[in-house]
C-alpha atoms as a PDB file:
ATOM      1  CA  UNK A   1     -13.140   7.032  -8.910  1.00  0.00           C
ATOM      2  CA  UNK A   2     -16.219   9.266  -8.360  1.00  0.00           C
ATOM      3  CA  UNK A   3     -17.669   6.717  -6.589  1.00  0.00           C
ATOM      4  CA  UNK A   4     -19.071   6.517  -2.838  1.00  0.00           C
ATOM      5  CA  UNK A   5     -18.544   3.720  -0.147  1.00  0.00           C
ATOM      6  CA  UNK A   6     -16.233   1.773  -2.620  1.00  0.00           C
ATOM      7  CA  UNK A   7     -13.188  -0.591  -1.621  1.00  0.00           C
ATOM      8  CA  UNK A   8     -10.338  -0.622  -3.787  1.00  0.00           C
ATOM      9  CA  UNK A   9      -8.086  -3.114  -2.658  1.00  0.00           C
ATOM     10  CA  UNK A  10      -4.701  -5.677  -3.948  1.00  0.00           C
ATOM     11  CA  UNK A  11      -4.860  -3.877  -7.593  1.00  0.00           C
ATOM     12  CA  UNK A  12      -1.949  -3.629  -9.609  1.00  0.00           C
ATOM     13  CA  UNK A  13      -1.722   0.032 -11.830  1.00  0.00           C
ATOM     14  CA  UNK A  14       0.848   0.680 -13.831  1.00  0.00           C
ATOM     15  CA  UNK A  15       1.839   2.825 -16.544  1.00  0.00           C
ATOM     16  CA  UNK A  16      -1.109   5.135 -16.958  1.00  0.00           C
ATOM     17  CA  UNK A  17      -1.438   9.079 -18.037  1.00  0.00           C
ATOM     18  CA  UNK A  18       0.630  11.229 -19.956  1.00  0.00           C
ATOM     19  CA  UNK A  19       2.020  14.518 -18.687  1.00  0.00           C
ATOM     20  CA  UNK A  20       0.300  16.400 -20.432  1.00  0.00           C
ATOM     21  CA  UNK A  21      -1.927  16.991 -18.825  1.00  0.00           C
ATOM     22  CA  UNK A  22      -0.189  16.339 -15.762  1.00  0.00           C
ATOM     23  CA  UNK A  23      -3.314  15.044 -14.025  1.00  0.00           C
ATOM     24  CA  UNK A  24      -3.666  11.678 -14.721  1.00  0.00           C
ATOM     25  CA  UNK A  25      -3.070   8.848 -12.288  1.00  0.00           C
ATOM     26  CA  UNK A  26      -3.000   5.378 -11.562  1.00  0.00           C
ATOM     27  CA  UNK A  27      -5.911   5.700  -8.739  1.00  0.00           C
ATOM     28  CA  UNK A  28      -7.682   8.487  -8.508  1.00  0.00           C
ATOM     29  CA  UNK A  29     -10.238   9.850  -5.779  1.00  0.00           C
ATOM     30  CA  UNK A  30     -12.156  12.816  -7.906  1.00  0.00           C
ATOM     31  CA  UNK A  31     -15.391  14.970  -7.759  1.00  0.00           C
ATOM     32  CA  UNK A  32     -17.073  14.150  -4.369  1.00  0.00           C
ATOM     33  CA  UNK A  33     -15.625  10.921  -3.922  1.00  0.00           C
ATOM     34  CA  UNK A  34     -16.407  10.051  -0.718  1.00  0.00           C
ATOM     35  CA  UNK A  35     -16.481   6.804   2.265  1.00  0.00           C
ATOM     36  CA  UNK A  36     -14.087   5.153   0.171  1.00  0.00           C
ATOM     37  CA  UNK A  37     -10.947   2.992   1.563  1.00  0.00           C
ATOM     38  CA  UNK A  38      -7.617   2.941  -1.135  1.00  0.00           C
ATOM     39  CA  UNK A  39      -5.756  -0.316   0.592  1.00  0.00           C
ATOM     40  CA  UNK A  40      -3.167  -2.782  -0.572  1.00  0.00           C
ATOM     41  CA  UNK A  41      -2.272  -1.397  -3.740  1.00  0.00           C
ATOM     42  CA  UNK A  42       0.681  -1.446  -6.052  1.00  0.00           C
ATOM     43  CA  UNK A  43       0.887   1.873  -7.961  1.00  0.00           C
ATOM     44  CA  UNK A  44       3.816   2.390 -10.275  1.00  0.00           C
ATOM     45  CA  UNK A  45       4.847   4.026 -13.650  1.00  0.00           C
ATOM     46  CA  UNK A  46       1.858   6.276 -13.832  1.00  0.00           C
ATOM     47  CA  UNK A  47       2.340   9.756 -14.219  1.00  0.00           C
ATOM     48  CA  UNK A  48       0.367  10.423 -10.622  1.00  0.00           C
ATOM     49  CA  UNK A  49       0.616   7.598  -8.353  1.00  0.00           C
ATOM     50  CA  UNK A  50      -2.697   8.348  -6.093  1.00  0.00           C
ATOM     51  CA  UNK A  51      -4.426  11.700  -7.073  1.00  0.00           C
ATOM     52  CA  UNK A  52      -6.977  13.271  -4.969  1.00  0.00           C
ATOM     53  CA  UNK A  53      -8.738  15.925  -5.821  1.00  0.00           C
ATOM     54  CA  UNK A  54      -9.595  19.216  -3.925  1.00  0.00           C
ATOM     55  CA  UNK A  55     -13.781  18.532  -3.620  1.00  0.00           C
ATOM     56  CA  UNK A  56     -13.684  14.799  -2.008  1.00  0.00           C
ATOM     57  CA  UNK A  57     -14.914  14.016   1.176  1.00  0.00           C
ATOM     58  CA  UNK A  58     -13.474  11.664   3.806  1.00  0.00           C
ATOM     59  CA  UNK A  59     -11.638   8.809   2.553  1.00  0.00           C
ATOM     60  CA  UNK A  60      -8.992   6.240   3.617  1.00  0.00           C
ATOM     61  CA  UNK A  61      -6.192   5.371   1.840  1.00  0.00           C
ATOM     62  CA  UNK A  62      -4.163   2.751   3.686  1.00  0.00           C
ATOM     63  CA  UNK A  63      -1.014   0.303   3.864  1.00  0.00           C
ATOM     64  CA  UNK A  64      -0.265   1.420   0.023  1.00  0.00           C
ATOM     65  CA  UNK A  65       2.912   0.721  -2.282  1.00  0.00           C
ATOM     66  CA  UNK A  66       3.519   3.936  -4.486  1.00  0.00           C
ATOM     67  CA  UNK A  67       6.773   4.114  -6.149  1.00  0.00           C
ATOM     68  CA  UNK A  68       8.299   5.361  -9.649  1.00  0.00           C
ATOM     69  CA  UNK A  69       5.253   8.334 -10.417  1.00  0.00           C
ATOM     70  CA  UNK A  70       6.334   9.582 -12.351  1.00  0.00           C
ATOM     71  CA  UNK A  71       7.911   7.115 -14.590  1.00  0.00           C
ATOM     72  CA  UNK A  72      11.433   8.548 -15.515  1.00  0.00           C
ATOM     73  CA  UNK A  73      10.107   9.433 -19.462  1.00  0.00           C
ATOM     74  CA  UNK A  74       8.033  12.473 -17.381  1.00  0.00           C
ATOM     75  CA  UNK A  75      10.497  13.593 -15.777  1.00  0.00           C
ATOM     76  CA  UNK A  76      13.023  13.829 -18.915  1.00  0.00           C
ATOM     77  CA  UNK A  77      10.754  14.932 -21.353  1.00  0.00           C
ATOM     78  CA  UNK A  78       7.966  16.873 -19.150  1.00  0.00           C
ATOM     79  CA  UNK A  79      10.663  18.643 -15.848  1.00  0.00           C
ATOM     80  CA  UNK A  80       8.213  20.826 -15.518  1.00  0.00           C
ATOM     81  CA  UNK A  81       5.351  18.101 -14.864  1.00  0.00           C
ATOM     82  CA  UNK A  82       4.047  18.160 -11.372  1.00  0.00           C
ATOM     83  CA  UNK A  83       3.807  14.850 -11.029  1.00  0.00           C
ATOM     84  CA  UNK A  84       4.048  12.687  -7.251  1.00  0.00           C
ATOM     85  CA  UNK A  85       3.755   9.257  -5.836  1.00  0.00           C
ATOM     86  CA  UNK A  86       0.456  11.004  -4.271  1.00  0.00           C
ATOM     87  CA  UNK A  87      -1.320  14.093  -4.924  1.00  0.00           C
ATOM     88  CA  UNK A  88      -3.169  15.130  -1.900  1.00  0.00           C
ATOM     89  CA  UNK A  89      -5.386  18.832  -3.097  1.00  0.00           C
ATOM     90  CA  UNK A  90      -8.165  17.505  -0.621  1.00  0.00           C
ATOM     91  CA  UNK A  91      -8.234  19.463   2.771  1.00  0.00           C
ATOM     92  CA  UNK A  92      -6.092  17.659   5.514  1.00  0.00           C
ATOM     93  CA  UNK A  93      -8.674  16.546   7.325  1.00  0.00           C
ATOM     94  CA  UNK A  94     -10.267  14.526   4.564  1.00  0.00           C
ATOM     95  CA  UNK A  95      -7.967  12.348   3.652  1.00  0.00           C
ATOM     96  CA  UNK A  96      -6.902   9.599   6.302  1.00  0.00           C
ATOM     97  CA  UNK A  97      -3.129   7.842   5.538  1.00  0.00           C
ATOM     98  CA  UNK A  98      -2.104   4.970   7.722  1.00  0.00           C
ATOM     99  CA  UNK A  99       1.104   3.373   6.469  1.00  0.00           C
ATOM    100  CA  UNK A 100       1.285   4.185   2.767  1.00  0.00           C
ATOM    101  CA  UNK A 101       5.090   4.271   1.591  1.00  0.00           C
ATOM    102  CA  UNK A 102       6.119   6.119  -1.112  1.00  0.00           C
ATOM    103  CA  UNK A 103       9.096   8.410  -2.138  1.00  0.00           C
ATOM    104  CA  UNK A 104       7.714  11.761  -3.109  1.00  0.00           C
ATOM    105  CA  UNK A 105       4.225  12.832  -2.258  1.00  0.00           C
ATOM    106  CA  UNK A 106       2.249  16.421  -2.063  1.00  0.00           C
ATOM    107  CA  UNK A 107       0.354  16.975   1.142  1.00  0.00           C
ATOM    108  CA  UNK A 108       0.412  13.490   2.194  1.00  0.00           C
ATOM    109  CA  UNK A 109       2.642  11.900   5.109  1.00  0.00           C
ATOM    110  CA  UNK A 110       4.225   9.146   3.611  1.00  0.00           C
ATOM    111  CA  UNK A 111       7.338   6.958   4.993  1.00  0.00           C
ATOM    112  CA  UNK A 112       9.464   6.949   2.494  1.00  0.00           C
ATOM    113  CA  UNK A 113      11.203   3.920   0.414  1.00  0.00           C
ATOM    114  CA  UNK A 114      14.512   4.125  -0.305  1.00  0.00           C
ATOM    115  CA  UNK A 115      15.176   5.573  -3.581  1.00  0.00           C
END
C-alpha cells in the first residue's frame, strides 16, 4: 500500500511472495505510505508477514495476528531468505504497534505466540 489515510482492517492474506526476492509480503506499507492504520488482520504463509519500508511516514499497525512468514517452503529451500512475521526498515518513531502478536519480527515489539 502506497496509499495515504487508508484503513486496512479484518483481511485475511495468505500465501503471497516468493523468496526471491525476499521482499514480498502479505501487507505492505511502501513508498511514503503514510496516516494509515493496519488493524485486525490475519497474515499467514506469506513470505513477509507485514513489510514496511524505510521512506513511510507515521502509521499504525494495531491488535494484528502474524504467524507462519515465512511459510516453512522459504525457509527450506531459501535459509538464507530474510524473511519475518514483520519487517519494520521505517525509523522507530514512525511506526506505532499496539498489541500485534507474532513470533519473529525485525524492529518491531511484538508479544510473541507460542511457536
Amino acid at each position: 500500500m502506497v496509499g495515504h489515510n487508508s484503513r486496512v482492517r479484518l483481511n485475511t492474506s495468505h500465501s503471497n511472495g516468493y523468496s526471491d526476492p525476499p521482499d514480498d509480503f502479505g501487507i505492505g506499507l511502501i513508498g511514503t505510505a503514510s496516516g494509515n492504520v493496519v488493524e485486525e488482520n490475519l497474515v499467514t504463509g506469506n513470505t513477509n508477514g507485514i513489510y514496511i519500508a524505510a521512506a513511510v511516514g507515521k502509521n499504525v499497525v494495531r491488535q494484528n495476528t502474524v504467524v507462519g512468514n515465512p511459510p516453512i517452503q522459504v525457509a527450506t529451500t531459501s535459509p538464507a531468505a530474510r524473511a519475518l512475521d514483520i519487517v519494520n526498515l521505517a525509523p522507530v518513531t514512525q511506526t506505532e504497534f499496539d498489541r500485534n502478536r507474532c513470533i519473529t519480527a525485525l524492529n518491531a515489539p511484538c508479544p510473541a505466540v507460542a511457536p
